[in-house]
Protein backbone atom coordinates (compact mmCIF):
# COMPACT_ATOMS: atom_id res chain seq x y z
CA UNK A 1 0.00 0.00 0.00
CA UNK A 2 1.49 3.56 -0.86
CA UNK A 3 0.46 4.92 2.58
CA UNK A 4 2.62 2.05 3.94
CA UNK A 5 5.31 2.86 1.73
CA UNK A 6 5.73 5.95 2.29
CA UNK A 7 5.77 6.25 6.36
CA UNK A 8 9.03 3.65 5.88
CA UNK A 9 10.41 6.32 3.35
CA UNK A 10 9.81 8.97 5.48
CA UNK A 11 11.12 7.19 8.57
CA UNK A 12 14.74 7.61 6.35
CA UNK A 13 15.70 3.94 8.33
CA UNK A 14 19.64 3.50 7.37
CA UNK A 15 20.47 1.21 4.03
CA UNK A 16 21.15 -2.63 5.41
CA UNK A 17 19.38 -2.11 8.87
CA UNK A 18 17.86 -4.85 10.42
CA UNK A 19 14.05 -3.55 10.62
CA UNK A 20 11.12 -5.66 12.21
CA UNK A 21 7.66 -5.22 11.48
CA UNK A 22 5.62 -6.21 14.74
CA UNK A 23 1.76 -7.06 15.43
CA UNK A 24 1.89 -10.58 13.95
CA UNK A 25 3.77 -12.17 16.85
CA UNK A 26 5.24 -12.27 20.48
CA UNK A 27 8.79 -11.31 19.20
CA UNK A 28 10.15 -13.75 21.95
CA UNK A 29 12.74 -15.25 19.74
CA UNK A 30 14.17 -12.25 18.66
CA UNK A 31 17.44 -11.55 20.55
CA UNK A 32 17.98 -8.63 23.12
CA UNK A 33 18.87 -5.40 21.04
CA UNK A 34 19.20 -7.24 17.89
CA UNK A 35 17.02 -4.78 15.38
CA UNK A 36 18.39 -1.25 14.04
CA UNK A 37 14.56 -0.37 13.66
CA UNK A 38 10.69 -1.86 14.49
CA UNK A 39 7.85 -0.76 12.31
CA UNK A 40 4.29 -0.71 13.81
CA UNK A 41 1.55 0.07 11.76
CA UNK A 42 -1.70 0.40 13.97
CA UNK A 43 -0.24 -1.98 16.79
CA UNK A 44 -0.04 -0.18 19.91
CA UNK A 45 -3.76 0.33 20.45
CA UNK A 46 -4.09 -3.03 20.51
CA UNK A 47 -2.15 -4.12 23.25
CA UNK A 48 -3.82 -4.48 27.03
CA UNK A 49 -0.47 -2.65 28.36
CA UNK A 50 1.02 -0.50 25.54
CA UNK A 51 3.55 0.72 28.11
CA UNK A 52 4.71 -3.29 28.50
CA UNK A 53 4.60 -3.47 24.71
CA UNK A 54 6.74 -0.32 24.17
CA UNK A 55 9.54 -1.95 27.14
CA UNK A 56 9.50 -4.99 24.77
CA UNK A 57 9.99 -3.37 21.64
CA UNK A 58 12.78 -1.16 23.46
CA UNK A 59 14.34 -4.59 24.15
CA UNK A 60 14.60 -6.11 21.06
CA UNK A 61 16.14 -2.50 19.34
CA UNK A 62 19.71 -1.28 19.64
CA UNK A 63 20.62 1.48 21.40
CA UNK A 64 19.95 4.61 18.53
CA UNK A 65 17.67 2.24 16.83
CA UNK A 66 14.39 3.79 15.67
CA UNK A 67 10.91 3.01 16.64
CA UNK A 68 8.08 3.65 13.79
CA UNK A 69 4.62 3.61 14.87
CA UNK A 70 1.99 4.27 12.20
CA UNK A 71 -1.71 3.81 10.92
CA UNK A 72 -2.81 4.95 7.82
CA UNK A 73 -5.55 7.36 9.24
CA UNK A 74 -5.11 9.76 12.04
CA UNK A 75 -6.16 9.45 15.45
CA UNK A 76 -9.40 11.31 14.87
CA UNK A 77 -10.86 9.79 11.64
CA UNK A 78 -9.76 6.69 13.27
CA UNK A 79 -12.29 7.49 16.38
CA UNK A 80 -14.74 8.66 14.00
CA UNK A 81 -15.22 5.68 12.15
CA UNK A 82 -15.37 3.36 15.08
CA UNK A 83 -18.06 5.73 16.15
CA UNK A 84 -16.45 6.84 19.43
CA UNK A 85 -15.18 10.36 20.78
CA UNK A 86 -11.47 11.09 20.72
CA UNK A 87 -9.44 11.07 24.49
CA UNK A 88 -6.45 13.45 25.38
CA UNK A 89 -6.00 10.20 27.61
CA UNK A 90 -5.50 7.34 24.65
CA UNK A 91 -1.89 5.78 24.58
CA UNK A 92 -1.14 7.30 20.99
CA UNK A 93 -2.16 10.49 22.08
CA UNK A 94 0.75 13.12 22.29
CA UNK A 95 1.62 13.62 25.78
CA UNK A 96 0.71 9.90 27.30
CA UNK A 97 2.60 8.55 24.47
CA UNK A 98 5.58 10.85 24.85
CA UNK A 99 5.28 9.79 28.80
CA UNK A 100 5.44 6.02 28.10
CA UNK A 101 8.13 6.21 25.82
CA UNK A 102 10.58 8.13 28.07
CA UNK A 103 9.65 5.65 30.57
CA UNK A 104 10.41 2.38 28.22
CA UNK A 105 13.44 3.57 26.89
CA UNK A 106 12.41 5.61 24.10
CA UNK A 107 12.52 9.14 22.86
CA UNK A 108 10.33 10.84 20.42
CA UNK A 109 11.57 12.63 17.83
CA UNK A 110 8.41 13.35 15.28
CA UNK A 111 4.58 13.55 16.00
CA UNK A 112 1.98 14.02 13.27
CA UNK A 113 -1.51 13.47 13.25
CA UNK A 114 -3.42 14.90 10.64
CA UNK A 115 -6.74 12.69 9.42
CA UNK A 116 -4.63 11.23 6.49
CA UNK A 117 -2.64 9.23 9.16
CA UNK A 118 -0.49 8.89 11.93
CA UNK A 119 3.06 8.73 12.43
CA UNK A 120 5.71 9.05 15.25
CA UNK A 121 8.94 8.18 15.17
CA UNK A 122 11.13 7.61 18.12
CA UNK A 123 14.92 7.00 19.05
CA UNK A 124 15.88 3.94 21.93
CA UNK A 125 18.23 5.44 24.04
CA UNK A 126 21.55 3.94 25.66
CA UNK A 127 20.77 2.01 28.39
């Protein structure tokens, strides 16, 4: 898909990086800081602990490694067509998602949300 295609263009992830896409398993085999970069197109709002999910996915990237999260409609048109209201208080959200990933290892680095989509982008730190 194009929208797809371009959020891993835009992410500018480094030529021969070791990238994951997650959502279609436990990521238990992978080993500890093994991945440059994790892609994760409309995952995290489908975890029951996105802060636990976030800690895992910090786990499996190198330190400087890049965390991707993406859906190809914004939060709001998102809401919208699952008929509900949008929360300040949702994990994707800017603040509670900038709180989580500072305390899971992470640091973001982009935020956009227009209705077209969503995309963040955030750096693991050193441990």
């Amino acid at each position: 898909m194009p929208a797809y295609a371009a959020a891993v263009a835009e992410a500018a992830l480094p030529a021969g990086a070791v990238v994951v896409d997650v959502g279609c398993g436990t990521g238990r085999a992978l080993p500890d800081g093994g991945v440059d970069a994790v892609f994760a197109a409309g995952l995290l709002t489908h975890l029951p602990d996105p802060e636990a999910g976030l800690r895992e996915l910090a786990r499996i990237t190198r330190p400087g490694g890049t965390l991707v999260l993406f859906h190809p409609s914004g939060r709001a048109a998102l809401a919208a067509r699952h008929g509900r209201a949008l929360r300040p208080d949702e994990p994707l959200a800017e603040t509670p998602l900038r709180a989580s990933a500072d305390r899971t290892g992470w640091t973001v680095t982009t935020y956009d949300d227009p209705p077209h989509r969503f995309f963040a982008t955030a750096v693991r730190r050193a441990l």
